[in-house]
PDB file of N, CA and C in Angstrom:
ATOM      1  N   UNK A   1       1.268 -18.835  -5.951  1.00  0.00           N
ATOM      2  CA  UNK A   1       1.596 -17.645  -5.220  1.00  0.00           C
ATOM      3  C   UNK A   1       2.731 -16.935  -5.960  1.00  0.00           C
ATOM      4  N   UNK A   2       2.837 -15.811  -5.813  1.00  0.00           N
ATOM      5  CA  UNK A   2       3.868 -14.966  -6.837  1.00  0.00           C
ATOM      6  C   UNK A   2       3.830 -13.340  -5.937  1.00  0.00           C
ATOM      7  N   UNK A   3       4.028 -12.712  -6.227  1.00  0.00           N
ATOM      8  CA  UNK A   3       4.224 -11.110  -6.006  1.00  0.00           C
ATOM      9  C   UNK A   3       3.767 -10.438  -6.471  1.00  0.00           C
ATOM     10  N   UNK A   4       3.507  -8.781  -5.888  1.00  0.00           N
ATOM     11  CA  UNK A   4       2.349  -8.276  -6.354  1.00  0.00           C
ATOM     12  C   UNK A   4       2.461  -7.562  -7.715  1.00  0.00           C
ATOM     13  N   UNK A   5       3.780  -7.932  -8.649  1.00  0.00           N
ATOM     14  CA  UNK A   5       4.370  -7.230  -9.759  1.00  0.00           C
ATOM     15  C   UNK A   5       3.565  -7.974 -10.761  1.00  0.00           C
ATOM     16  N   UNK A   6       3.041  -9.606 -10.734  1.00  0.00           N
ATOM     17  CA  UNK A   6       2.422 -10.591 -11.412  1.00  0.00           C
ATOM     18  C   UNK A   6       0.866 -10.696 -11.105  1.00  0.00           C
ATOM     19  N   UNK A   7       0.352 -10.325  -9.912  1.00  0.00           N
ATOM     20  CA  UNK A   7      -0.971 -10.471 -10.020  1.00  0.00           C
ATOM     21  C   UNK A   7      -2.011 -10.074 -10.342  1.00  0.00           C
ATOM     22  N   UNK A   8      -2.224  -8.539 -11.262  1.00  0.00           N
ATOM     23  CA  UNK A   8      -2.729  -8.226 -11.999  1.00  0.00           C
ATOM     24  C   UNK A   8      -2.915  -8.748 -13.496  1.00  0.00           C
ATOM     25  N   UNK A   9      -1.456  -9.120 -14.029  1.00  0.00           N
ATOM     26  CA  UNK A   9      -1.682  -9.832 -15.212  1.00  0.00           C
ATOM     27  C   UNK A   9      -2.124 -11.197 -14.864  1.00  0.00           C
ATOM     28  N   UNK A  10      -2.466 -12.152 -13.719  1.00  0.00           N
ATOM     29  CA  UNK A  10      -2.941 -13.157 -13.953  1.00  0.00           C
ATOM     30  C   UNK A  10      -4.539 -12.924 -13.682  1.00  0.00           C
ATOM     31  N   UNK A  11      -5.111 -11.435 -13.395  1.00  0.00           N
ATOM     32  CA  UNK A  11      -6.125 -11.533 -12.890  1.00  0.00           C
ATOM     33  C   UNK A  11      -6.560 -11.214 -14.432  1.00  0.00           C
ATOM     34  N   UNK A  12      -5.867 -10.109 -15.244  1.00  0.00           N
ATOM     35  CA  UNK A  12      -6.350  -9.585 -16.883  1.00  0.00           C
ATOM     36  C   UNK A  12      -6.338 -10.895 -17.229  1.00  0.00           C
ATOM     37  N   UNK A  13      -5.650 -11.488 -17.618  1.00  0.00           N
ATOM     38  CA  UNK A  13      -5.320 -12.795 -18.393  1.00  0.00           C
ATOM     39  C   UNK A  13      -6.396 -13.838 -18.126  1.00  0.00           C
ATOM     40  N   UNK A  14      -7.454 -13.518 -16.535  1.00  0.00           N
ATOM     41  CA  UNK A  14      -8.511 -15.116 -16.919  1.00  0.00           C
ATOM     42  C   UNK A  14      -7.680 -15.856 -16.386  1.00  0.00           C
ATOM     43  N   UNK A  15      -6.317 -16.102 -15.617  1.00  0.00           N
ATOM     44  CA  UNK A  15      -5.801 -17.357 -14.704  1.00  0.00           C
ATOM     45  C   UNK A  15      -6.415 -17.066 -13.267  1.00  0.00           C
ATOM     46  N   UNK A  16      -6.844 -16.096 -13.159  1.00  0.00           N
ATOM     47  CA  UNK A  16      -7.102 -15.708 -11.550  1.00  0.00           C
ATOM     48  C   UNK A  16      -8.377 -14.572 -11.796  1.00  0.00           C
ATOM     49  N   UNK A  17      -9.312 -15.676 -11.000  1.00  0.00           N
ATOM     50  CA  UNK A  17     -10.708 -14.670 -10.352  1.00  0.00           C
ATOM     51  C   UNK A  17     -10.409 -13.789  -9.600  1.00  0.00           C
ATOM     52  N   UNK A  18      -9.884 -13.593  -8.553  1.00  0.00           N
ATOM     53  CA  UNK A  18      -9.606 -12.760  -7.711  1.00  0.00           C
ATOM     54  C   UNK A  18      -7.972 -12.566  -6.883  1.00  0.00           C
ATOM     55  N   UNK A  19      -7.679 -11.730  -6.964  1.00  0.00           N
ATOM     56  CA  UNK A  19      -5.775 -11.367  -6.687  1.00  0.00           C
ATOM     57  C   UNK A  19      -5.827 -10.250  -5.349  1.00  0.00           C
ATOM     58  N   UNK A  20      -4.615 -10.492  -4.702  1.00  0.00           N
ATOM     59  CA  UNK A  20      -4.085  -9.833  -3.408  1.00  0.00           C
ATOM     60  C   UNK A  20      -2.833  -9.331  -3.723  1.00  0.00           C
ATOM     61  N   UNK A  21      -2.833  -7.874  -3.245  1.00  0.00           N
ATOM     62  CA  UNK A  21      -1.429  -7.636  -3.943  1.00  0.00           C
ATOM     63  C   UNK A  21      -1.242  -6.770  -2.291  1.00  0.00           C
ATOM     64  N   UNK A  22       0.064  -6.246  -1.866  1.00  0.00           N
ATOM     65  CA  UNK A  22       0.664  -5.419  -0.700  1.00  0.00           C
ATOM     66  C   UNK A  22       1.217  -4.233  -1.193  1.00  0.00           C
ATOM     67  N   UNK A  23       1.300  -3.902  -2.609  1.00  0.00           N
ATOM     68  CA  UNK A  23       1.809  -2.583  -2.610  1.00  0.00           C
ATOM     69  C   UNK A  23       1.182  -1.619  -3.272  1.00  0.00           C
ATOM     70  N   UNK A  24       1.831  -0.546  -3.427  1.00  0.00           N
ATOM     71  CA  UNK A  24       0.914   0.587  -3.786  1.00  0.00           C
ATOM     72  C   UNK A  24       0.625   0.583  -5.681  1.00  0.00           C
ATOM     73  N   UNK A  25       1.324   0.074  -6.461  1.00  0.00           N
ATOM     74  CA  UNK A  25       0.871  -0.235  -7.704  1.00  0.00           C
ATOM     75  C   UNK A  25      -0.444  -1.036  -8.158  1.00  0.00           C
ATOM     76  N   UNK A  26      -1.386  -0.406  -8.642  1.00  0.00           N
ATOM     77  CA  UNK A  26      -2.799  -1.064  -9.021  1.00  0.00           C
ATOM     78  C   UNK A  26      -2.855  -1.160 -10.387  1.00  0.00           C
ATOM     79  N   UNK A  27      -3.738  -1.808 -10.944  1.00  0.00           N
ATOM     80  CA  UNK A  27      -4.078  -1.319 -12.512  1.00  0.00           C
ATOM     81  C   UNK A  27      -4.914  -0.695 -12.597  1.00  0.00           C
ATOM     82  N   UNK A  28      -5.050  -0.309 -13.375  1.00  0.00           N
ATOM     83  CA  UNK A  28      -6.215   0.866 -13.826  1.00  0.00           C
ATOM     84  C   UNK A  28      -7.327   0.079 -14.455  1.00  0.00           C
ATOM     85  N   UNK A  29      -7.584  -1.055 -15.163  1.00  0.00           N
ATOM     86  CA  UNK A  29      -8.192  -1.048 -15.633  1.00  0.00           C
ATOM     87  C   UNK A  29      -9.484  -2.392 -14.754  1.00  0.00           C
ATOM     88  N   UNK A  30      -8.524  -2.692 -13.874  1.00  0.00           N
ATOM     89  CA  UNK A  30      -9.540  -3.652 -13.217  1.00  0.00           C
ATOM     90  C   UNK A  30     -10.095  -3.088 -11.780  1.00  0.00           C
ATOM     91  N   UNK A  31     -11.164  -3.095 -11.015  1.00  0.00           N
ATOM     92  CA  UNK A  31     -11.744  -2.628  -9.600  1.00  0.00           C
ATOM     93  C   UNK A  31     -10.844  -3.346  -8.823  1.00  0.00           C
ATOM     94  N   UNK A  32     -10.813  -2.457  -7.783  1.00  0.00           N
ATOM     95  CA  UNK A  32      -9.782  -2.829  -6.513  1.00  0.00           C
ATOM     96  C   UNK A  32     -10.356  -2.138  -5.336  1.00  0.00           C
ATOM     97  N   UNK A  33     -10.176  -2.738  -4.338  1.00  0.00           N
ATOM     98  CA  UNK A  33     -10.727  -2.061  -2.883  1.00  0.00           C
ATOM     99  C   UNK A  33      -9.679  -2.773  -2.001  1.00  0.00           C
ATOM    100  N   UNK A  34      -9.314  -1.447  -1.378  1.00  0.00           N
ATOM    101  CA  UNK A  34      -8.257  -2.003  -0.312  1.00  0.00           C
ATOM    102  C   UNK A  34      -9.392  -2.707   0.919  1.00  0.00           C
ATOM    103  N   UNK A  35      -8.337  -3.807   1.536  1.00  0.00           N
ATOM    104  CA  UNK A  35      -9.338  -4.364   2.672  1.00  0.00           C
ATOM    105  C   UNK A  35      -8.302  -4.686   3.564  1.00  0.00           C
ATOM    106  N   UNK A  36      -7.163  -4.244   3.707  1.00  0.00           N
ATOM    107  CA  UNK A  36      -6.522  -4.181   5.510  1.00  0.00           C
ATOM    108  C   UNK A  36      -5.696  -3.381   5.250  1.00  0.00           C
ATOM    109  N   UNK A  37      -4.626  -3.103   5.676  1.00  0.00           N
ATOM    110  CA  UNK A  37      -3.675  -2.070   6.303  1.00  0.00           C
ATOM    111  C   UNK A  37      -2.154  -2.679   6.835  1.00  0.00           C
ATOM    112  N   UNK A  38      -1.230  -2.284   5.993  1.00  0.00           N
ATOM    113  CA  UNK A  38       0.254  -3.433   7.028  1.00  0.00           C
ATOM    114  C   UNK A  38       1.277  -2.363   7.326  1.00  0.00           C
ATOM    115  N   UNK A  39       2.178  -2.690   8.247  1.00  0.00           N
ATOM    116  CA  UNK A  39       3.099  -1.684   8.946  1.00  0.00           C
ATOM    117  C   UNK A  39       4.417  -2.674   8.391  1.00  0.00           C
ATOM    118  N   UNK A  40       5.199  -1.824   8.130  1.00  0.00           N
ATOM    119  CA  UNK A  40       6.636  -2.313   8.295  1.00  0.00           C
ATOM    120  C   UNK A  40       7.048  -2.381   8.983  1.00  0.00           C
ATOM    121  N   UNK A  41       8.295  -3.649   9.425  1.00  0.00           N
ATOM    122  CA  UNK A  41       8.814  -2.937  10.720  1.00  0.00           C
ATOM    123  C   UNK A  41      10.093  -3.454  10.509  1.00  0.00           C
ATOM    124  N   UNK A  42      10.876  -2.989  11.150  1.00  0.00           N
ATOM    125  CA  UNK A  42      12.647  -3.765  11.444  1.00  0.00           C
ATOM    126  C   UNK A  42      12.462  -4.830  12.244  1.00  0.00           C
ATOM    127  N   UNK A  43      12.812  -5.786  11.798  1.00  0.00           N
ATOM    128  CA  UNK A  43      13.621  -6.825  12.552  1.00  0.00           C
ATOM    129  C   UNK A  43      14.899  -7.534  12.857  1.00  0.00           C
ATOM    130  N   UNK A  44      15.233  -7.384  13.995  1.00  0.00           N
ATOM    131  CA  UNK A  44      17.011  -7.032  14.134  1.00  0.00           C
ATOM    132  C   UNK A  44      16.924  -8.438  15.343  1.00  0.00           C
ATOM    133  N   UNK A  45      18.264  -8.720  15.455  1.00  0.00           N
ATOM    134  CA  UNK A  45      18.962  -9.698  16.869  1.00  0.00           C
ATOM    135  C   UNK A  45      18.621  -8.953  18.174  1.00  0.00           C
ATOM    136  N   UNK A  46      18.331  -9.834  19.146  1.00  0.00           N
ATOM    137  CA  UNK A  46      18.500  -8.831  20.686  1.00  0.00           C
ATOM    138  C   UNK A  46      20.037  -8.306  20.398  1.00  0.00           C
ATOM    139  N   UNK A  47      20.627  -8.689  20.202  1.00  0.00           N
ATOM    140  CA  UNK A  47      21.907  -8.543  20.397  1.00  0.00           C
ATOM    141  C   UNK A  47      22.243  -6.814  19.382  1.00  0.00           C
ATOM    142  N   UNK A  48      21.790  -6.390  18.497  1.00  0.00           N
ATOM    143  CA  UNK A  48      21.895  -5.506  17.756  1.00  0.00           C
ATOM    144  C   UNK A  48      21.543  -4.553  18.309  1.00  0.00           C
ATOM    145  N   UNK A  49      22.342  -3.094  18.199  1.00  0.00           N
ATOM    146  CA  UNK A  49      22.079  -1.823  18.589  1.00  0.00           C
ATOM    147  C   UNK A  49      20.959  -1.231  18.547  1.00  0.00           C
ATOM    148  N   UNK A  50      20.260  -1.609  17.266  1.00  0.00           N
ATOM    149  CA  UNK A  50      19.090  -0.865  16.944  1.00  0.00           C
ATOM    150  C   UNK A  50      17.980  -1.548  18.386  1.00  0.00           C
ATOM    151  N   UNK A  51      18.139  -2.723  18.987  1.00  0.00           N
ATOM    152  CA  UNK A  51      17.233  -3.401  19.296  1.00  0.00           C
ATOM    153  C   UNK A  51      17.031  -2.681  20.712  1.00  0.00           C
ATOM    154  N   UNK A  52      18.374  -2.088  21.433  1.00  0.00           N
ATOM    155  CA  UNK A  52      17.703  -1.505  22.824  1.00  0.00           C
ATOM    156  C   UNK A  52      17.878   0.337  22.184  1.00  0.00           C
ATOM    157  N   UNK A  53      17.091   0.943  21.077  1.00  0.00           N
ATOM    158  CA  UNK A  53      17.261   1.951  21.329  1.00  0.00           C
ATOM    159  C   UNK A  53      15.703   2.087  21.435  1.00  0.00           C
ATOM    160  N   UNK A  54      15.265   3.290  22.174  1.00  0.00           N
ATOM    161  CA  UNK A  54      14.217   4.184  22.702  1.00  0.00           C
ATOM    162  C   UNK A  54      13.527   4.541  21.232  1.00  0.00           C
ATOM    163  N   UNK A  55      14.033   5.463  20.467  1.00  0.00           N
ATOM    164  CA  UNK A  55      13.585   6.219  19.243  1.00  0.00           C
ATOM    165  C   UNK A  55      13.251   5.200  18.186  1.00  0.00           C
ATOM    166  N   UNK A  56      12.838   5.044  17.492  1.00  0.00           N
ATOM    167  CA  UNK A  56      12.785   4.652  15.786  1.00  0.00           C
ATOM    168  C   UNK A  56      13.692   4.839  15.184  1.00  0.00           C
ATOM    169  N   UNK A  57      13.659   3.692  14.533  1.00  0.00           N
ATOM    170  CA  UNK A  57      15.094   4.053  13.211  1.00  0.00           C
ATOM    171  C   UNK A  57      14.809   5.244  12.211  1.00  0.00           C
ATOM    172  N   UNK A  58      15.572   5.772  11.869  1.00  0.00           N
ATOM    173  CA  UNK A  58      14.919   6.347  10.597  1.00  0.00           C
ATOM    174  C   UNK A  58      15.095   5.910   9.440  1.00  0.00           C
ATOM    175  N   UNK A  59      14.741   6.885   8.110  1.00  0.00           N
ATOM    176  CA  UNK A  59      14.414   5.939   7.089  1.00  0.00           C
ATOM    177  C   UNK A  59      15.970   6.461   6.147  1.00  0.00           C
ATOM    178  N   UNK A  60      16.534   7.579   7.091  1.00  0.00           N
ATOM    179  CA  UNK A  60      18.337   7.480   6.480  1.00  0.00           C
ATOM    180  C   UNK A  60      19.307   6.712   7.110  1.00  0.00           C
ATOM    181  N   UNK A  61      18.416   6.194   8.161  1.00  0.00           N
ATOM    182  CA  UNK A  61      19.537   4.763   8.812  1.00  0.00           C
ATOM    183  C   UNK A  61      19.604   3.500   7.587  1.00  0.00           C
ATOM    184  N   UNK A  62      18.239   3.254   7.039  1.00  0.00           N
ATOM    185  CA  UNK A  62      18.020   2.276   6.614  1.00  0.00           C
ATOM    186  C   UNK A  62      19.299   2.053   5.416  1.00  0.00           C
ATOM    187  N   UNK A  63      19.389   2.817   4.781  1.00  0.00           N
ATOM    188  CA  UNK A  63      20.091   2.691   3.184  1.00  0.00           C
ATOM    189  C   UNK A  63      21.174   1.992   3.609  1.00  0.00           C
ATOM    190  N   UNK A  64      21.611   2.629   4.675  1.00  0.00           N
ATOM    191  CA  UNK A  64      23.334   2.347   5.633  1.00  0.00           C
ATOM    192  C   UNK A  64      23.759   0.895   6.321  1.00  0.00           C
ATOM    193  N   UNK A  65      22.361   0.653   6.252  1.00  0.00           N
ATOM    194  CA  UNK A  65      22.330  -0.891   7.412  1.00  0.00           C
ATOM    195  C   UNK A  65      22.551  -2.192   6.224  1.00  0.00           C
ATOM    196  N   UNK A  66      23.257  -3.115   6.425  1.00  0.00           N
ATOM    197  CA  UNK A  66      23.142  -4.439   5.545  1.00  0.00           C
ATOM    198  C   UNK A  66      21.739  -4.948   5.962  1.00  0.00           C
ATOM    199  N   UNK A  67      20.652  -4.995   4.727  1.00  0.00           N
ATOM    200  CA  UNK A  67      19.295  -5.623   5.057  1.00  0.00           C
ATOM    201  C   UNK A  67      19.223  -6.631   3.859  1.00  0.00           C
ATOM    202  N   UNK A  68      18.168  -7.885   4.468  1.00  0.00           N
ATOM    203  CA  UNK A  68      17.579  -8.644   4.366  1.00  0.00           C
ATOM    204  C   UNK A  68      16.201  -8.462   3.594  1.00  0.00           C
ATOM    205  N   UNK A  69      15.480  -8.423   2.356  1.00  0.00           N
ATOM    206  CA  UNK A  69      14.864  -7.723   1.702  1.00  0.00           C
ATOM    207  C   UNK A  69      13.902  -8.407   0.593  1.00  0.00           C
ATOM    208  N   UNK A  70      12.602  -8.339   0.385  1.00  0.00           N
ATOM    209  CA  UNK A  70      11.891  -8.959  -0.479  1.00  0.00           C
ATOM    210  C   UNK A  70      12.677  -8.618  -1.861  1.00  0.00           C
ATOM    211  N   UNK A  71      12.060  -9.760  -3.000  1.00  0.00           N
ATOM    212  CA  UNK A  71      12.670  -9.271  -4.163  1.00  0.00           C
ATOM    213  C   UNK A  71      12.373  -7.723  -5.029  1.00  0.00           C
ATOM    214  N   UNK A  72      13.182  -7.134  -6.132  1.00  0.00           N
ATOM    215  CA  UNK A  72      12.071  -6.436  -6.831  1.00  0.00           C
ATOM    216  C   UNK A  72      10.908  -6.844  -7.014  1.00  0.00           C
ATOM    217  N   UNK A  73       9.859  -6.189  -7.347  1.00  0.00           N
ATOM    218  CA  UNK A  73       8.786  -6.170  -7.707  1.00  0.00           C
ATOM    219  C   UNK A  73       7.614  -6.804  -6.977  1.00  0.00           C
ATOM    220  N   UNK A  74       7.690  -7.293  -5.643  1.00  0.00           N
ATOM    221  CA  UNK A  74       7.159  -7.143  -4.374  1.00  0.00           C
ATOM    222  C   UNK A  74       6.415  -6.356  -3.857  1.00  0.00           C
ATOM    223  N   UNK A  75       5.616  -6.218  -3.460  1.00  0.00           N
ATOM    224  CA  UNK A  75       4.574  -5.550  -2.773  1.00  0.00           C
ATOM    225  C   UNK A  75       5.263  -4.676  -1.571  1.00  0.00           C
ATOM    226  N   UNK A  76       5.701  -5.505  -0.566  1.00  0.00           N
ATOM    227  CA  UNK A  76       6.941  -5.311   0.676  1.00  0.00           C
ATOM    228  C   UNK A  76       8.047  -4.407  -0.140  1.00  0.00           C
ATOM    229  N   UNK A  77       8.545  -4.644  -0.801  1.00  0.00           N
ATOM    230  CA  UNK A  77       9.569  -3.850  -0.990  1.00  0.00           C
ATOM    231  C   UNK A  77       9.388  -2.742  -2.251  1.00  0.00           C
ATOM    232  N   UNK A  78       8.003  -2.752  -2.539  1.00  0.00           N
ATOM    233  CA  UNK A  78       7.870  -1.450  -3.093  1.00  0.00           C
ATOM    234  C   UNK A  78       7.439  -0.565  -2.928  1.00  0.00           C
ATOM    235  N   UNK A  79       6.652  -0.989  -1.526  1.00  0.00           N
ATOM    236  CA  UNK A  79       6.224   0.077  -0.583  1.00  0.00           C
ATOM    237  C   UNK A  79       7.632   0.716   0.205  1.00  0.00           C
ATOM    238  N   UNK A  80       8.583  -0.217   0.692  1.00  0.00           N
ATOM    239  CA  UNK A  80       9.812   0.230   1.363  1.00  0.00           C
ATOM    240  C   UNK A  80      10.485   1.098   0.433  1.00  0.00           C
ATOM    241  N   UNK A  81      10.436   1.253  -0.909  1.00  0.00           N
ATOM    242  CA  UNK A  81      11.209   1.897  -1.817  1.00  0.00           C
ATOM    243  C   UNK A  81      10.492   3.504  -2.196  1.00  0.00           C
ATOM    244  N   UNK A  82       9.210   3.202  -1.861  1.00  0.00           N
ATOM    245  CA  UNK A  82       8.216   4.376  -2.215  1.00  0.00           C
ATOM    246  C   UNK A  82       8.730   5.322  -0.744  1.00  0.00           C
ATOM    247  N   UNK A  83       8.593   5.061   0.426  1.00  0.00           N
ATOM    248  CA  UNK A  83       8.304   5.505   1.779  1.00  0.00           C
ATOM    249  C   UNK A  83       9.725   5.684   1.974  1.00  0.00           C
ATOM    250  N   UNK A  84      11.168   5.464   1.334  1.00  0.00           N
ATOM    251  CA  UNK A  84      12.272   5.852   1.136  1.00  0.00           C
ATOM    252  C   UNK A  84      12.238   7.543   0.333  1.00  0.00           C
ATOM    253  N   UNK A  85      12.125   7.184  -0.858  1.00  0.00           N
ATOM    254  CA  UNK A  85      11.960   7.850  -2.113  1.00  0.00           C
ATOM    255  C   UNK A  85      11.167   9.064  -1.301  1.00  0.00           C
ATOM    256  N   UNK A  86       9.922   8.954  -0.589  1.00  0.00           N
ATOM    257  CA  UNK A  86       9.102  10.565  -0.211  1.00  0.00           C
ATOM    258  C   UNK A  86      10.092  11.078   1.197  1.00  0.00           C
ATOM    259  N   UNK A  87      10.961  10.099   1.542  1.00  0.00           N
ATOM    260  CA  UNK A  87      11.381  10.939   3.192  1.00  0.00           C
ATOM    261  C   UNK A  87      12.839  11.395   2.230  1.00  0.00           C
ATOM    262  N   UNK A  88      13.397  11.221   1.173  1.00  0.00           N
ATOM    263  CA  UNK A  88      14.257  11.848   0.599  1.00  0.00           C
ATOM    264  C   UNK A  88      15.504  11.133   0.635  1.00  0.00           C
ATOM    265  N   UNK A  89      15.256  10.000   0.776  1.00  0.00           N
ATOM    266  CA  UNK A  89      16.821   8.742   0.842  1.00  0.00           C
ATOM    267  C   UNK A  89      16.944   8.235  -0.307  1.00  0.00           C
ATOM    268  N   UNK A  90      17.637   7.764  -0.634  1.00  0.00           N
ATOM    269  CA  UNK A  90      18.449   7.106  -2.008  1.00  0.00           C
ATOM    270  C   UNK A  90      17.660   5.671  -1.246  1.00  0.00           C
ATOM    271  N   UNK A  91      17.932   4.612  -2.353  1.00  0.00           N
ATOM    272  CA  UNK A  91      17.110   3.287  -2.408  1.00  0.00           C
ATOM    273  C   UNK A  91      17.885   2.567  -1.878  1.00  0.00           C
ATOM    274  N   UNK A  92      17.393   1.241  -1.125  1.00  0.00           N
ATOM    275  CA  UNK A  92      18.513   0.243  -0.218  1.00  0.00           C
ATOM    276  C   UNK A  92      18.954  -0.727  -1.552  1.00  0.00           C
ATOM    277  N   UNK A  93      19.976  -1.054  -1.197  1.00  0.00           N
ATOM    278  CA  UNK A  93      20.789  -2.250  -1.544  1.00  0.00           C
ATOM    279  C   UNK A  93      20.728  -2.746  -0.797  1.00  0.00           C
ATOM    280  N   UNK A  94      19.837  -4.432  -1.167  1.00  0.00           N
ATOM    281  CA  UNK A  94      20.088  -5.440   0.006  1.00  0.00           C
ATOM    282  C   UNK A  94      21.255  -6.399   0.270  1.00  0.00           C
ATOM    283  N   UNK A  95      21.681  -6.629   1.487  1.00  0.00           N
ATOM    284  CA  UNK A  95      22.788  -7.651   1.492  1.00  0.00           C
ATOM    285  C   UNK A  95      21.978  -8.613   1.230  1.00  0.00           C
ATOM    286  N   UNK A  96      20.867  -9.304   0.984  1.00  0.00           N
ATOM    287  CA  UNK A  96      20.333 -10.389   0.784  1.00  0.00           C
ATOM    288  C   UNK A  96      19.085 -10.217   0.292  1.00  0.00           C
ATOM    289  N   UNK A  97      18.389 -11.115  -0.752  1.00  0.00           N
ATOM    290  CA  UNK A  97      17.352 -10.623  -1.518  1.00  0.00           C
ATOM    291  C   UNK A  97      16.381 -12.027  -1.452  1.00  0.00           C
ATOM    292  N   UNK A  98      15.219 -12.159  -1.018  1.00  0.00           N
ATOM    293  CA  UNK A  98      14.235 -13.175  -1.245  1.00  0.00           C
ATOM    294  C   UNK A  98      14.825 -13.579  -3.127  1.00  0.00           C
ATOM    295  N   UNK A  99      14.871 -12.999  -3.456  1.00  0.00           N
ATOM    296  CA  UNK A  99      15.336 -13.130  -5.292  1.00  0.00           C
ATOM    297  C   UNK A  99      16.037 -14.502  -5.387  1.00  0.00           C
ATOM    298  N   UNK A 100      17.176 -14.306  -4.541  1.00  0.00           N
ATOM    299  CA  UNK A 100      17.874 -15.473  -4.095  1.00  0.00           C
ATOM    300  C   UNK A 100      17.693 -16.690  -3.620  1.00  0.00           C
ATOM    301  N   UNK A 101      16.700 -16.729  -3.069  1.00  0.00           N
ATOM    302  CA  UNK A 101      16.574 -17.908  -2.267  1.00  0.00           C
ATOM    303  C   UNK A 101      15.522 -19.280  -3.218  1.00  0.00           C
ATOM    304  N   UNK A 102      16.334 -20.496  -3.096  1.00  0.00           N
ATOM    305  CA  UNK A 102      16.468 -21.509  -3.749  1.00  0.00           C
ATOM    306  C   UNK A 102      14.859 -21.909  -3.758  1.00  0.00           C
ATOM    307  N   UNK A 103      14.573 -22.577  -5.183  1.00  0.00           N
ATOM    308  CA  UNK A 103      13.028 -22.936  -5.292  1.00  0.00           C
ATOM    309  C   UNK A 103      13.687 -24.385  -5.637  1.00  0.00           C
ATOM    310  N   UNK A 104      11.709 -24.221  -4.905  1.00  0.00           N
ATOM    311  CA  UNK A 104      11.556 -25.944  -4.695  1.00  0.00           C
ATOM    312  C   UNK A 104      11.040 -26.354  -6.191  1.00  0.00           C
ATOM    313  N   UNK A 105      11.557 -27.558  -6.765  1.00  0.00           N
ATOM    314  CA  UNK A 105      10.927 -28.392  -8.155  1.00  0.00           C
ATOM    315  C   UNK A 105       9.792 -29.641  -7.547  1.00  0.00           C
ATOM    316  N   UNK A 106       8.749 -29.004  -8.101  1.00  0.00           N
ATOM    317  CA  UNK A 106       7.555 -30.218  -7.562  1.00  0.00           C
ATOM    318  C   UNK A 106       8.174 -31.705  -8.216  1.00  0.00           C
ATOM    319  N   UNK A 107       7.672 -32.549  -7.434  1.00  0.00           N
ATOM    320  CA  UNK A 107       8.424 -33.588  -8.321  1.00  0.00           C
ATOM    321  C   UNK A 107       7.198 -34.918  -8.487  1.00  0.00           C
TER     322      UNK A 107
END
């Protein structure tokens, strides 16, 4: 398993018959057909402001908020960076990055 920045080259390369990717980057040179549909969403504490408001966040709250965040080159977070980028916000800095988080050594 890897991210959707790697699964085209393992599909060119002959390591992988068939690949799943979540974001909007395809290759050009191999067939692709989208086959579902995913929503983003915030996920916050009951305890957090955002959690009893009525409205939607918007997408100039987001930059402002300390978030929790897939790595670069992610599917998840390059759709969050695209859907930033068209509503006219500057890009998040995450307080915390999947990037980070400790891998397991098969043993």
């Amino acid at each position: 398993m890897t991210n959707s920045e790697h699964v085209p080259e393992l599909v060119e390369s002959g390591e992988a018959d068939i690949g799943f990717i979540e974001g909007p980057r395809l290759s050009r040179v191999m067939s692709t057909r989208q086959v579902a549909e995913d929503r983003l969403v915030v996920v916050v504490d009951p305890a957090h402001p955002w959690a009893r408001r009525r409205e939607p966040v918007s997408a100039r709250e987001l930059p402002r908020a300390p978030l929790v965040l897939r790595e670069s080159g992610s599917g998840t977070r390059q759709t969050l960076d695209r859907a930033l980028h068209l509503a006219g916000c500057e890009r998040v800095r995450p307080w915390w990055s999947s990037a980070r988080r400790p891998r397991c050594a098969a043993r």
